[in-house]
C-alpha atoms as a PDB file:
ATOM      1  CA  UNK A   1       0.000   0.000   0.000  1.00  0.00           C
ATOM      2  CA  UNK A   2       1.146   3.624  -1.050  1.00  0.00           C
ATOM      3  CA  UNK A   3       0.588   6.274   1.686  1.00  0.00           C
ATOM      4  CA  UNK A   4       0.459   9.986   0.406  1.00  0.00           C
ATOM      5  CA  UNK A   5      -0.043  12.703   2.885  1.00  0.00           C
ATOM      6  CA  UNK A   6      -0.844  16.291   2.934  1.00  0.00           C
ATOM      7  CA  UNK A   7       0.303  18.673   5.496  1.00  0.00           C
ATOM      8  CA  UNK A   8      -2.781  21.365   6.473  1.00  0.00           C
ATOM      9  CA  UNK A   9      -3.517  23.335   9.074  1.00  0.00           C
ATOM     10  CA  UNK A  10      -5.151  22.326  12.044  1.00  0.00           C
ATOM     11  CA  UNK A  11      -7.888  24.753  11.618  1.00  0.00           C
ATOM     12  CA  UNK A  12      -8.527  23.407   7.763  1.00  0.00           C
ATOM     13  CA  UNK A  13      -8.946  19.594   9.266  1.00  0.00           C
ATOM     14  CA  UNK A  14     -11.345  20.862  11.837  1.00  0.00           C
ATOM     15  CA  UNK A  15     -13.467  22.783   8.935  1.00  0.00           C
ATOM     16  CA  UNK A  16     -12.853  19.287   6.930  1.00  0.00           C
ATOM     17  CA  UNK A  17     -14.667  16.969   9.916  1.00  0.00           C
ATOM     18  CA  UNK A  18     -17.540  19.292  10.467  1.00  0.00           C
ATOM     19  CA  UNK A  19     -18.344  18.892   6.656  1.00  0.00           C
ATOM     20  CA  UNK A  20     -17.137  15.543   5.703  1.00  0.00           C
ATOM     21  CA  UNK A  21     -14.597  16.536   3.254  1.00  0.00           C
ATOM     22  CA  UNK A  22     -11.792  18.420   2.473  1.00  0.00           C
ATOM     23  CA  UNK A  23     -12.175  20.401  -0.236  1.00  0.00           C
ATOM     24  CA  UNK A  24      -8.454  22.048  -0.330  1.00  0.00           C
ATOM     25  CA  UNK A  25      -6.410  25.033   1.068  1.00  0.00           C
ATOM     26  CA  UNK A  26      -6.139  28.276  -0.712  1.00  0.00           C
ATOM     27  CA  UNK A  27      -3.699  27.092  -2.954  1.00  0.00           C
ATOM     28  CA  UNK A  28      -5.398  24.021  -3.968  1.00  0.00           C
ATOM     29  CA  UNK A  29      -8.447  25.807  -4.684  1.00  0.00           C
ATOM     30  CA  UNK A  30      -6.645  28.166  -6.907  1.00  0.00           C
ATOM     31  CA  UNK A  31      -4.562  25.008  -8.632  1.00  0.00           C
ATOM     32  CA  UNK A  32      -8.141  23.154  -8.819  1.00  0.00           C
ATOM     33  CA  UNK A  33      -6.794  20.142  -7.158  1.00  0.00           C
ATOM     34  CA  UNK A  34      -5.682  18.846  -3.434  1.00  0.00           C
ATOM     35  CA  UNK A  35      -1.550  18.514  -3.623  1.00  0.00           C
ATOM     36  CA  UNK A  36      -0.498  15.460  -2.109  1.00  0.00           C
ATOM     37  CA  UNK A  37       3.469  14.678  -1.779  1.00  0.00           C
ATOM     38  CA  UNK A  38       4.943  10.976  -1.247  1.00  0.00           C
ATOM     39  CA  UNK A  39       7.064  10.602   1.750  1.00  0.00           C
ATOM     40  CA  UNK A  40      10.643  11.347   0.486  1.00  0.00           C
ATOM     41  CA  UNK A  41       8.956  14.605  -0.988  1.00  0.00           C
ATOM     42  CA  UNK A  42       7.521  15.777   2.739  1.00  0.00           C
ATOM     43  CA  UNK A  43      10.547  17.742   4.442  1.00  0.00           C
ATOM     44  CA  UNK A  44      11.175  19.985   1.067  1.00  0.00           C
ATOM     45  CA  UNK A  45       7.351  20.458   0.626  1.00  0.00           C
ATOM     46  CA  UNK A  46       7.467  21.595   4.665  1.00  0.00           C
ATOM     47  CA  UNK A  47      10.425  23.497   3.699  1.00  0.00           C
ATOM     48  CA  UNK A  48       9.273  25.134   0.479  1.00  0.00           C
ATOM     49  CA  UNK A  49       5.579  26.175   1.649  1.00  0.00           C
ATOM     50  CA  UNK A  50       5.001  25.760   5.729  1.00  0.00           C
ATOM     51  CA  UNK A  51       8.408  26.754   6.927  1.00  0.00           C
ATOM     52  CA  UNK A  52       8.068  28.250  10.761  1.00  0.00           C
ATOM     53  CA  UNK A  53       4.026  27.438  10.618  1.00  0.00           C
ATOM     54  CA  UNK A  54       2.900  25.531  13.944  1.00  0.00           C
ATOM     55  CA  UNK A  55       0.098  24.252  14.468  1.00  0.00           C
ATOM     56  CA  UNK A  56       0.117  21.598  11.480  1.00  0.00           C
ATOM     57  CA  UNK A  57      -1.251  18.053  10.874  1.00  0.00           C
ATOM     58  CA  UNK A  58      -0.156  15.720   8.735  1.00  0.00           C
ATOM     59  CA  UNK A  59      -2.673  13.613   6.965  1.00  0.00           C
ATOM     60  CA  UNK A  60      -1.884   9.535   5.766  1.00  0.00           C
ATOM     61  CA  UNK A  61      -3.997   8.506   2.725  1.00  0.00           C
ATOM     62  CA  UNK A  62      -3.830   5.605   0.816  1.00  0.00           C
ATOM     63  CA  UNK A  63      -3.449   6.488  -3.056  1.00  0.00           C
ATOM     64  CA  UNK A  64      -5.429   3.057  -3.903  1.00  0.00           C
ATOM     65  CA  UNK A  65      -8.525   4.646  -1.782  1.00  0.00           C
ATOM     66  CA  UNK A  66      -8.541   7.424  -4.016  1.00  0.00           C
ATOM     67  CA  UNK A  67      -9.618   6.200  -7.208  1.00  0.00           C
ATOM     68  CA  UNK A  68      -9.240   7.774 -10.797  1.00  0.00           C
ATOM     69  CA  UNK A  69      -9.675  11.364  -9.315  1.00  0.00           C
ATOM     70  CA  UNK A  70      -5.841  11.006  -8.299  1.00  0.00           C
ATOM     71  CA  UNK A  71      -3.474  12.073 -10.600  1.00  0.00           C
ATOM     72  CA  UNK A  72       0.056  12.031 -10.875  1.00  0.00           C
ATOM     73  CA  UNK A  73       1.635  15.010 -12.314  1.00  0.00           C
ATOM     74  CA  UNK A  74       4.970  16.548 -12.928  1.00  0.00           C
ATOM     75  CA  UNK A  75       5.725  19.417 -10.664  1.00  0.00           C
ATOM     76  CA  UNK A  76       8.774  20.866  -8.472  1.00  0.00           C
ATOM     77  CA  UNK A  77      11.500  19.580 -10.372  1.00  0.00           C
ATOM     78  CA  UNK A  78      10.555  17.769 -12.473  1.00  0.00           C
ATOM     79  CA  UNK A  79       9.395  15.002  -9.987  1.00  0.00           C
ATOM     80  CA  UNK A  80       5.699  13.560 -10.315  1.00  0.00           C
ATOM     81  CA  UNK A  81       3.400  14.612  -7.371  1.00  0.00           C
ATOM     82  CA  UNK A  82      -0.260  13.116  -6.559  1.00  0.00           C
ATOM     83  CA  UNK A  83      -2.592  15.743  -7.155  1.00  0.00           C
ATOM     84  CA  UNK A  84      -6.718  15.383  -5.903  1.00  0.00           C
ATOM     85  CA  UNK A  85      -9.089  16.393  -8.440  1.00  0.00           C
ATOM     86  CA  UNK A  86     -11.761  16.170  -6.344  1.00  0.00           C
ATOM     87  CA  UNK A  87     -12.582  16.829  -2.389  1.00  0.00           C
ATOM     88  CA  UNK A  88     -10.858  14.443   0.217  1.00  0.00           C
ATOM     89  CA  UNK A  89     -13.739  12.539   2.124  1.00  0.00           C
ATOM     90  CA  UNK A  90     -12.289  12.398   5.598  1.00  0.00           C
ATOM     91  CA  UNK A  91     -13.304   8.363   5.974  1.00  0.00           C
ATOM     92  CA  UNK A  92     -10.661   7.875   3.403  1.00  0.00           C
ATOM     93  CA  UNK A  93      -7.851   9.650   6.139  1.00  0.00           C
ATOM     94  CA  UNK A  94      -5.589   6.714   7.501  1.00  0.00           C
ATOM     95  CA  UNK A  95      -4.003   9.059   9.967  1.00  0.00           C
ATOM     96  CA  UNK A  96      -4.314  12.363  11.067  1.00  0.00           C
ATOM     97  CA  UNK A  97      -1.057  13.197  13.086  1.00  0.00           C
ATOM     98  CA  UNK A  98       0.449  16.342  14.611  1.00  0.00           C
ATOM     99  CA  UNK A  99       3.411  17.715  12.570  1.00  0.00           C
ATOM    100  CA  UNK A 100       6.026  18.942  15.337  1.00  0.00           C
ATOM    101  CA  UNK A 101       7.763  22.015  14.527  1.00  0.00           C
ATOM    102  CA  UNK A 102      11.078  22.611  15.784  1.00  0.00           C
ATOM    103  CA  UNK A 103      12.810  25.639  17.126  1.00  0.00           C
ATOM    104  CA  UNK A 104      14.597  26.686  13.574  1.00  0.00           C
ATOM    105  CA  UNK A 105      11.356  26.461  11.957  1.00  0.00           C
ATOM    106  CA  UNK A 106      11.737  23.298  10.199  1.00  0.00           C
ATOM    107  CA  UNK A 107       9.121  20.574  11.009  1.00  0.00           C
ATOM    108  CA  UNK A 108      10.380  16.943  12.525  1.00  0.00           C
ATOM    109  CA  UNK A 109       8.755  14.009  10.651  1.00  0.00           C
ATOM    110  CA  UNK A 110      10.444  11.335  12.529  1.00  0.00           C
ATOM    111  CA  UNK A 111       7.895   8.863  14.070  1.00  0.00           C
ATOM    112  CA  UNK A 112       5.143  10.462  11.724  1.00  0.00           C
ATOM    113  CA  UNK A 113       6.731   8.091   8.453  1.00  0.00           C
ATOM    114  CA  UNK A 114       6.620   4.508   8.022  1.00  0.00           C
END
């Protein structure tokens, strides 16, 4: 089983549970799709967009849950990212887990990855 995971705010996840679904952050809803990263993609994607944030989570999906509304699509790099066309039904969530940020602003991940 492939996990993906998106890291949101913890305000976003609460908004998500009360409705069902998440339907994206602001930049997802200006993309038009929910970006996803694999594992060995997580610490730059922390880096790049959510450096010094706290309060984060860090959401565990299954790509097989997801159907054919998942996507993979060249992005940063050149490297293929799973992309959402669609809104995230929080039953399909394997793991909602706190994303620790440390004291330089960078965000520790160890324990969170299998």
């Amino acid at each position: 089983m492939t996990l993906i995971y998106k890291i949101l705010s913890a305000d976003l996840w609460r908004q998500a549970e009360a409705s069902g679904e998440f339907r994206g952050a602001p930049v997802d809803l200006a993309d038009g799709f929910i970006h996803f990263s694999f594992a060995g993609q997580l610490a730059e994607t922390a880096q790049k967009h959510f450096f010094g944030q706290k309060d984060l989570l860090l959401l565990s999906v299954a790509e097989a849950d997801l159907g054919p509304a998942l996507k993979h699509e060249v992005s940063r790099g050149g490297a293929l990212f799973p992309h959402l066309y669609g809104p995230l039904p929080v039953t399909k969530v394997r793991r909602v887990a706190a994303l620790p940020a440390r004291s330089d602003g960078s965000h520790d991940f160890r324990d969170l990855l299998p």
